[in-house]
C-alpha atoms as a PDB file:
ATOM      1  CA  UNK A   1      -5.139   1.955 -63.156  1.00  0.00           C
ATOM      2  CA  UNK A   2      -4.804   3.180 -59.628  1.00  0.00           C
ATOM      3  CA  UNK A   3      -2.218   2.564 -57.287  1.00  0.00           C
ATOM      4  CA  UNK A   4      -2.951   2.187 -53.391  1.00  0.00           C
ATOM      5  CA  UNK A   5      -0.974   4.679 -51.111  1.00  0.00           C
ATOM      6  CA  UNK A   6       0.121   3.464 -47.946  1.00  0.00           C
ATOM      7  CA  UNK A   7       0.502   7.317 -47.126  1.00  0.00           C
ATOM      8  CA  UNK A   8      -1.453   9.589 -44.972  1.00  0.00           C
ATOM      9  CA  UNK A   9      -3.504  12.049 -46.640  1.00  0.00           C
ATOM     10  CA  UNK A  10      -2.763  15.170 -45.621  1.00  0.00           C
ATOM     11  CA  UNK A  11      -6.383  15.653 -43.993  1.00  0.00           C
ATOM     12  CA  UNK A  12      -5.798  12.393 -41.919  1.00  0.00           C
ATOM     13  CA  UNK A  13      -1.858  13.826 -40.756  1.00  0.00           C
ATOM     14  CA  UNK A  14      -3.771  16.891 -40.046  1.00  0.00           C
ATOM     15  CA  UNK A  15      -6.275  15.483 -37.669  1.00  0.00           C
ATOM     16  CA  UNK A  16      -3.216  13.043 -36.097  1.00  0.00           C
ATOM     17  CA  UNK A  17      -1.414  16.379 -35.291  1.00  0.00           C
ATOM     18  CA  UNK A  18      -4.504  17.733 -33.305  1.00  0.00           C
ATOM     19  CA  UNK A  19      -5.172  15.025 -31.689  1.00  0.00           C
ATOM     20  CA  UNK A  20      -1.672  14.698 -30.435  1.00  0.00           C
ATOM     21  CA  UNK A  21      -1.715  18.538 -29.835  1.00  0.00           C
ATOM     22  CA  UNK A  22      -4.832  18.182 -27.588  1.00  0.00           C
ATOM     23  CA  UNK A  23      -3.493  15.249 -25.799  1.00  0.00           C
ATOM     24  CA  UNK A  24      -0.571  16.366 -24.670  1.00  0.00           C
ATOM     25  CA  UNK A  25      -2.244  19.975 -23.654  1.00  0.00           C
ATOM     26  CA  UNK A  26      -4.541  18.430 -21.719  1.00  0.00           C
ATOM     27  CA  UNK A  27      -2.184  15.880 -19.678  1.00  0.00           C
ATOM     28  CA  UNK A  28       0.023  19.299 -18.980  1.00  0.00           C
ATOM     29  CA  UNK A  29      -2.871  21.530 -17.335  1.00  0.00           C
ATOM     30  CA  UNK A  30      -4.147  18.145 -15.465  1.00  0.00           C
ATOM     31  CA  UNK A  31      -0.455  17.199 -14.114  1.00  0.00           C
ATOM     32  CA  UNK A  32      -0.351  20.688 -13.472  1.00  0.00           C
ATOM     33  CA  UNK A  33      -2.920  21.551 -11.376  1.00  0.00           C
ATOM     34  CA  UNK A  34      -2.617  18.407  -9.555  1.00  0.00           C
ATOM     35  CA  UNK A  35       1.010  19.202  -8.875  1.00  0.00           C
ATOM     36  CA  UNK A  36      -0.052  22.660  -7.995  1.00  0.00           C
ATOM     37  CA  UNK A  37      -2.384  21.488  -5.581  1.00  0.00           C
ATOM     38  CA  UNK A  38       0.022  18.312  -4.095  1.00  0.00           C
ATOM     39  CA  UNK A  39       2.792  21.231  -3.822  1.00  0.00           C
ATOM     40  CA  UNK A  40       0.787  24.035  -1.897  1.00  0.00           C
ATOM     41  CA  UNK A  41      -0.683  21.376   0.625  1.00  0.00           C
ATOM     42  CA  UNK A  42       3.208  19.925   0.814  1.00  0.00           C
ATOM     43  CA  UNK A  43       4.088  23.581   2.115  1.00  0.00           C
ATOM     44  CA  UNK A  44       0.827  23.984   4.133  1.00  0.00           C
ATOM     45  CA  UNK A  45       1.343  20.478   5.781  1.00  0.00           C
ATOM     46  CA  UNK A  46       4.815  21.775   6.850  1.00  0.00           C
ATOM     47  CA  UNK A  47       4.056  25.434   8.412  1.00  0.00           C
ATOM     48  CA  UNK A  48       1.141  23.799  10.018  1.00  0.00           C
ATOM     49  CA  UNK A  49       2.342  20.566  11.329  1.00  0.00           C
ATOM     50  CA  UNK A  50       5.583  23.433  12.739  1.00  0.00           C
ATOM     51  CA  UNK A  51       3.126  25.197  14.530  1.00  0.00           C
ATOM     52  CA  UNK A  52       1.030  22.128  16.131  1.00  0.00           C
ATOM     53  CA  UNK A  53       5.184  20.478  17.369  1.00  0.00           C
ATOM     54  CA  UNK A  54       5.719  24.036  18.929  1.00  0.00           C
ATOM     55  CA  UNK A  55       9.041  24.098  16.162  1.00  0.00           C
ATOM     56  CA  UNK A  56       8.658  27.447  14.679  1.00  0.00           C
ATOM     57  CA  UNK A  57       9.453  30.563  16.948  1.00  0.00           C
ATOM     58  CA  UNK A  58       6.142  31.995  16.681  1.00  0.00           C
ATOM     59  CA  UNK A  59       4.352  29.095  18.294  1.00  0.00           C
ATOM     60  CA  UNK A  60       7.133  28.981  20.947  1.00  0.00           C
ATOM     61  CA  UNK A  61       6.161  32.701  21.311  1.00  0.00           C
ATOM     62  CA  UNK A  62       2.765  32.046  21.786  1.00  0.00           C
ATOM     63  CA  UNK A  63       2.498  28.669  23.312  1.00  0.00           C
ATOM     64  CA  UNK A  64       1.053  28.295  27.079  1.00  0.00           C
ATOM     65  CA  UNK A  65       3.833  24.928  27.317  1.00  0.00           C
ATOM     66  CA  UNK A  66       5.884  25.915  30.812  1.00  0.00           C
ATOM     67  CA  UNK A  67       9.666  26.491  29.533  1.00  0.00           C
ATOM     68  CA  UNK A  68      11.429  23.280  30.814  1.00  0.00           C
ATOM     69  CA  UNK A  69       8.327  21.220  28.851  1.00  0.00           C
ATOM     70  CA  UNK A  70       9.444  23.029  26.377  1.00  0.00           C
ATOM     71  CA  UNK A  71      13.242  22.430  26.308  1.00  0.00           C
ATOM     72  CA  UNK A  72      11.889  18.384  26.652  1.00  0.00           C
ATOM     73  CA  UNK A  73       9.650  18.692  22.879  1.00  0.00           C
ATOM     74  CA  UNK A  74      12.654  20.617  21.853  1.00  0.00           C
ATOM     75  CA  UNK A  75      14.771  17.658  22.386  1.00  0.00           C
ATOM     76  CA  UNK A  76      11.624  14.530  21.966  1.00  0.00           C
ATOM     77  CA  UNK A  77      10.110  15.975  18.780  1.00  0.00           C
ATOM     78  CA  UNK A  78      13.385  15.643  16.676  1.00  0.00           C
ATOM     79  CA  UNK A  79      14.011  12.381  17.936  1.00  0.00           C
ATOM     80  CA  UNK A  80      11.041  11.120  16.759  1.00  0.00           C
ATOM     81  CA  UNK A  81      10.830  12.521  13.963  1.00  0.00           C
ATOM     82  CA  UNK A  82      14.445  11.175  13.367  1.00  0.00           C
ATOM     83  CA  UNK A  83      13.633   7.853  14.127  1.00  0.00           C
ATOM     84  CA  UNK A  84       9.923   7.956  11.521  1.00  0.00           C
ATOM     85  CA  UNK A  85      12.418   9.571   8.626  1.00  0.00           C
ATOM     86  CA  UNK A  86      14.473   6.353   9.379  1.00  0.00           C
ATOM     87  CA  UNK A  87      11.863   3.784   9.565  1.00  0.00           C
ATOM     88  CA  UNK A  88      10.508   4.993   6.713  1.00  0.00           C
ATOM     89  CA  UNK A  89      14.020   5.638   4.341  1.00  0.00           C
ATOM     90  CA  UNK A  90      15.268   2.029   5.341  1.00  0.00           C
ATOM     91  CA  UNK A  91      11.693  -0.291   6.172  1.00  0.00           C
ATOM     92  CA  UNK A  92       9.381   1.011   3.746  1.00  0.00           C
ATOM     93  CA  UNK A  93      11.356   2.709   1.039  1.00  0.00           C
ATOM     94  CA  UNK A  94      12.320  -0.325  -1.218  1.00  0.00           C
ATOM     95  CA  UNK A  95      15.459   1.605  -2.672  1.00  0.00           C
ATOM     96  CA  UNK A  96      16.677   2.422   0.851  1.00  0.00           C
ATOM     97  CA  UNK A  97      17.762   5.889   0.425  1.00  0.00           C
ATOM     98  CA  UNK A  98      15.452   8.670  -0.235  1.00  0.00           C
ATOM     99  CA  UNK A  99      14.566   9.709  -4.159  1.00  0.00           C
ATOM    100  CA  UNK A 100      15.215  13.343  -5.336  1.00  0.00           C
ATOM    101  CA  UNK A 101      15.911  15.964  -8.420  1.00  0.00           C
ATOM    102  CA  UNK A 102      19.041  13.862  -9.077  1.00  0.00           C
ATOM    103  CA  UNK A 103      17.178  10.598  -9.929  1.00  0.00           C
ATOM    104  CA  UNK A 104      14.628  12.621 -11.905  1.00  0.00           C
ATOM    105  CA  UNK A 105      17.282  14.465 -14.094  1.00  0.00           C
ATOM    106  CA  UNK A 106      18.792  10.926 -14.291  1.00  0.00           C
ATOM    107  CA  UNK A 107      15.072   9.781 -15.574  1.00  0.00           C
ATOM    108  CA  UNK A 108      14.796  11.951 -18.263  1.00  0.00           C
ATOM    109  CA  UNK A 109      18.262  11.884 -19.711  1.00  0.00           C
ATOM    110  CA  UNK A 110      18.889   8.109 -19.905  1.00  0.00           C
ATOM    111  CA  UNK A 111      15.318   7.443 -21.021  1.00  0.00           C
ATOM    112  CA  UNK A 112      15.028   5.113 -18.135  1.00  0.00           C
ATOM    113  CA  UNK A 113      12.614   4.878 -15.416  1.00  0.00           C
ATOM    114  CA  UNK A 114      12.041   6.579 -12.441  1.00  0.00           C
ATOM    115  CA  UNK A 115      11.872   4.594  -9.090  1.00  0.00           C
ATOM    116  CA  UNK A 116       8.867   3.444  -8.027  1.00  0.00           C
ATOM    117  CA  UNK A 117       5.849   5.222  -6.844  1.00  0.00           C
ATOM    118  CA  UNK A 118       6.158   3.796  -3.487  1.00  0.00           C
ATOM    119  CA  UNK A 119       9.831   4.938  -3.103  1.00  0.00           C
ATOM    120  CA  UNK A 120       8.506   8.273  -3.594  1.00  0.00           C
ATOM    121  CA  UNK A 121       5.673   8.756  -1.749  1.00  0.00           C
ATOM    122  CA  UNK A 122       8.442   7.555   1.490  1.00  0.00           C
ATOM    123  CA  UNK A 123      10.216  10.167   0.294  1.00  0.00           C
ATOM    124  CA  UNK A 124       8.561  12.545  -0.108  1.00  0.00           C
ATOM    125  CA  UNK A 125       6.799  12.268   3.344  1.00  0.00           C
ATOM    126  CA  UNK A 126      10.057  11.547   5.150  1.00  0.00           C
ATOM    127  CA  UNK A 127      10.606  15.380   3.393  1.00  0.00           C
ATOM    128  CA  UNK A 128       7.708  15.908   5.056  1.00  0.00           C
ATOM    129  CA  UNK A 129       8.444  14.970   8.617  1.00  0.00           C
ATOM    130  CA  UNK A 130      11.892  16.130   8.460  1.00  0.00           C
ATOM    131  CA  UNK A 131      10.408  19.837   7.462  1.00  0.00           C
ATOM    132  CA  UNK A 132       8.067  19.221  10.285  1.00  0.00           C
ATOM    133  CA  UNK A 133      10.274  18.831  13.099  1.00  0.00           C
ATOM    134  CA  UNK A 134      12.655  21.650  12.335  1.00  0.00           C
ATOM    135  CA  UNK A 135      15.071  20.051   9.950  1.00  0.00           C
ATOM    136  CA  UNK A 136      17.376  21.981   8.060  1.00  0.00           C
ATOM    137  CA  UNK A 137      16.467  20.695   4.625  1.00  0.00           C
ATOM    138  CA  UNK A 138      14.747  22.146   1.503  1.00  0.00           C
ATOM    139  CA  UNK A 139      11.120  22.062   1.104  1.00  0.00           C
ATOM    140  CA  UNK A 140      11.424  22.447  -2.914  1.00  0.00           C
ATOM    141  CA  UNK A 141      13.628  19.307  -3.799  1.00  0.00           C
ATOM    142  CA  UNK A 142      10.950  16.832  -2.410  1.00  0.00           C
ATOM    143  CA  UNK A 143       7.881  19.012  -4.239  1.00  0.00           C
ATOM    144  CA  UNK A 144       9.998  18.921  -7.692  1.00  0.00           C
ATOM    145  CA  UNK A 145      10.187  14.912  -6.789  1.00  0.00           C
ATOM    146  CA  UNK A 146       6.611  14.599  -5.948  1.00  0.00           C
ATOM    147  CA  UNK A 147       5.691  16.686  -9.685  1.00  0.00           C
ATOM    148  CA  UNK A 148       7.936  14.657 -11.431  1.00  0.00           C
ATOM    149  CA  UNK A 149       6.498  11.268  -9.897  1.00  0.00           C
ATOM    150  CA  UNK A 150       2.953  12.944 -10.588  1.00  0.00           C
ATOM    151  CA  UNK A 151       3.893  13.370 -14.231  1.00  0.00           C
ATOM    152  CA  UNK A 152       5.231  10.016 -14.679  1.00  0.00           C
ATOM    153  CA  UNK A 153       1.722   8.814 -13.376  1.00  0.00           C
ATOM    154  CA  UNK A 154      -0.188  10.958 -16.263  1.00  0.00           C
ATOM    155  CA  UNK A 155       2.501   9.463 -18.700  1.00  0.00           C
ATOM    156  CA  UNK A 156       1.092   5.934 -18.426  1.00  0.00           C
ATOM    157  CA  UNK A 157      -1.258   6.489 -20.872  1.00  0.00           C
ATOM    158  CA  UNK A 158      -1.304   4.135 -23.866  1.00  0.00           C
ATOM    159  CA  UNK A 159      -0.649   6.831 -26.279  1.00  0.00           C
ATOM    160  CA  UNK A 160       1.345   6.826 -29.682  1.00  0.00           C
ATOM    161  CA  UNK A 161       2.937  10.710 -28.610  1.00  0.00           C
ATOM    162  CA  UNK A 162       6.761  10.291 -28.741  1.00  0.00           C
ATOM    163  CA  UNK A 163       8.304  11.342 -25.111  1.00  0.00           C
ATOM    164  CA  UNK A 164       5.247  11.433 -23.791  1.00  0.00           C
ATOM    165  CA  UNK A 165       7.225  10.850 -20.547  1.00  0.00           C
ATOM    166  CA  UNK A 166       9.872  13.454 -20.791  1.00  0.00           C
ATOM    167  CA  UNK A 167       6.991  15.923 -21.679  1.00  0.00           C
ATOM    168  CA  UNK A 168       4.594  15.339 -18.523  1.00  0.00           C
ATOM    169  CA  UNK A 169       7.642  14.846 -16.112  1.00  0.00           C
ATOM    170  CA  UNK A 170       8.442  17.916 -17.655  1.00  0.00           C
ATOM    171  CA  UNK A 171       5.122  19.575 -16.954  1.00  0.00           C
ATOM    172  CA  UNK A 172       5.125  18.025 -13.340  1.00  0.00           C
ATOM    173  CA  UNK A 173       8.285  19.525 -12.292  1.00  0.00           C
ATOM    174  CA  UNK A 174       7.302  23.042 -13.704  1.00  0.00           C
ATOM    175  CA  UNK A 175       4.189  22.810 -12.381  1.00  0.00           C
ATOM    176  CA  UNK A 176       5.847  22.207  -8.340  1.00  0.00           C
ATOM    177  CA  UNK A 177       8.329  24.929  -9.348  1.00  0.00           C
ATOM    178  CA  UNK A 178       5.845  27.280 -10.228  1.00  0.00           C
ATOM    179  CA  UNK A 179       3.832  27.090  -6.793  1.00  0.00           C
ATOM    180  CA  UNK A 180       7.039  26.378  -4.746  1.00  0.00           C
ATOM    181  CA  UNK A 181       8.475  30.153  -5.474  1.00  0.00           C
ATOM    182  CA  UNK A 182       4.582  31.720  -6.155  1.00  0.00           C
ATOM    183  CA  UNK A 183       6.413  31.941  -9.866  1.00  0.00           C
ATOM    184  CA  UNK A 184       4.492  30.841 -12.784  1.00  0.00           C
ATOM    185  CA  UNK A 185       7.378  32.480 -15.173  1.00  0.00           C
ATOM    186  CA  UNK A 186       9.975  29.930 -13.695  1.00  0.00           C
ATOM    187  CA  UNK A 187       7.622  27.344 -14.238  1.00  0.00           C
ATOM    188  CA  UNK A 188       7.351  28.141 -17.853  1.00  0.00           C
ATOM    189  CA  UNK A 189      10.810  28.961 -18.602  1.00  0.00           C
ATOM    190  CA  UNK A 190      11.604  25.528 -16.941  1.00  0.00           C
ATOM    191  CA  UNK A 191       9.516  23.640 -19.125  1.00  0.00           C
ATOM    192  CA  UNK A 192      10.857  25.036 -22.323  1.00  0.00           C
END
């Protein structure tokens, strides 16, 4: 007489283990290459959009903009761009402060969520305008925010993979890391 075993066969574990394997390799190249590419036009968006508001010194160098018109988009450029970080922050940003590192670090060690995709996008293009107009903030916090929030994205996935989360936030912050500093060794060392 036979009994019936409620346990995997070794084959079928096997075959669970791939599958899992393949999953979670494949999530980590795709949330990596879209971070890549999200991270490189973040940094492109910002030297270009510094050139086209006459902010950086070599398109004051080489503008034709008579020097008193230029003193007045020294002074009106910030101020708008203040006022569009604010408007976006407080109006459209339902958290009402911007999102960063901290709340992702906060994320992944209380097994919570992260704030909401809309929270982060403001962010991360307040980052955006703020860069733009000459402010004196870092670049790299609102791409590791923006991987992160990518990752979390990827992680929605109806899968059975334990921390699938964890593992493509993971992948998404490596990944902005990685083409922030032009340092795909910093990316992987961060991810392990």
């Amino acid at each position: 007489m036979s009994t019936l075993s409620l346990a995997p066969t070794p084959t079928v574990a096997i075959g669970v283990a791939i599958r899992r394997a393949a999953t979670i390799i494949l999530l980590g190249l795709l949330v990596g290459l879209v971070t890549s590419i999200a991270a490189i036009g973040f940094t492109t968006a910002v030297y270009t959009l510094n050139d086209i508001l006459l902010v950086s010194d070599y398109s004051r160098f080489r503008s034709d903009t008579p020097p008193i018109a230029l003193q007045g988009l020294s002074l009106f450029i910030p101020m708008m761009g203040g006022i569009a970080v604010a408007v976006l922050i407080f109006r459209i940003d339902p958290r009402g402060r911007p999102s960063g590192p901290p709340d992702v670090i906060k994320a992944i060690q209380l097994q919570t969520d992260m704030p909401q995709t809309r929270s982060g996008l403001a962010s991360t293009l307040a980052a955006l305008i703020s860069l733009s107009i000459g402010a004196s903030v870092g670049q790299y916090g609102p791409m590791v925010y923006l991987g992160a929030m990518l990752g979390q994205l990827a992680a929605r996935l109806r899968t059975s993979i334990p921390n699938l989360t964890a593992i493509c936030i993971s992948c998404g912050v490596a990944a902005a890391i990685a083409a922030a500093f032009n340092a795909p060794i910093a990316g992987a060392l961060l991810h392990e």
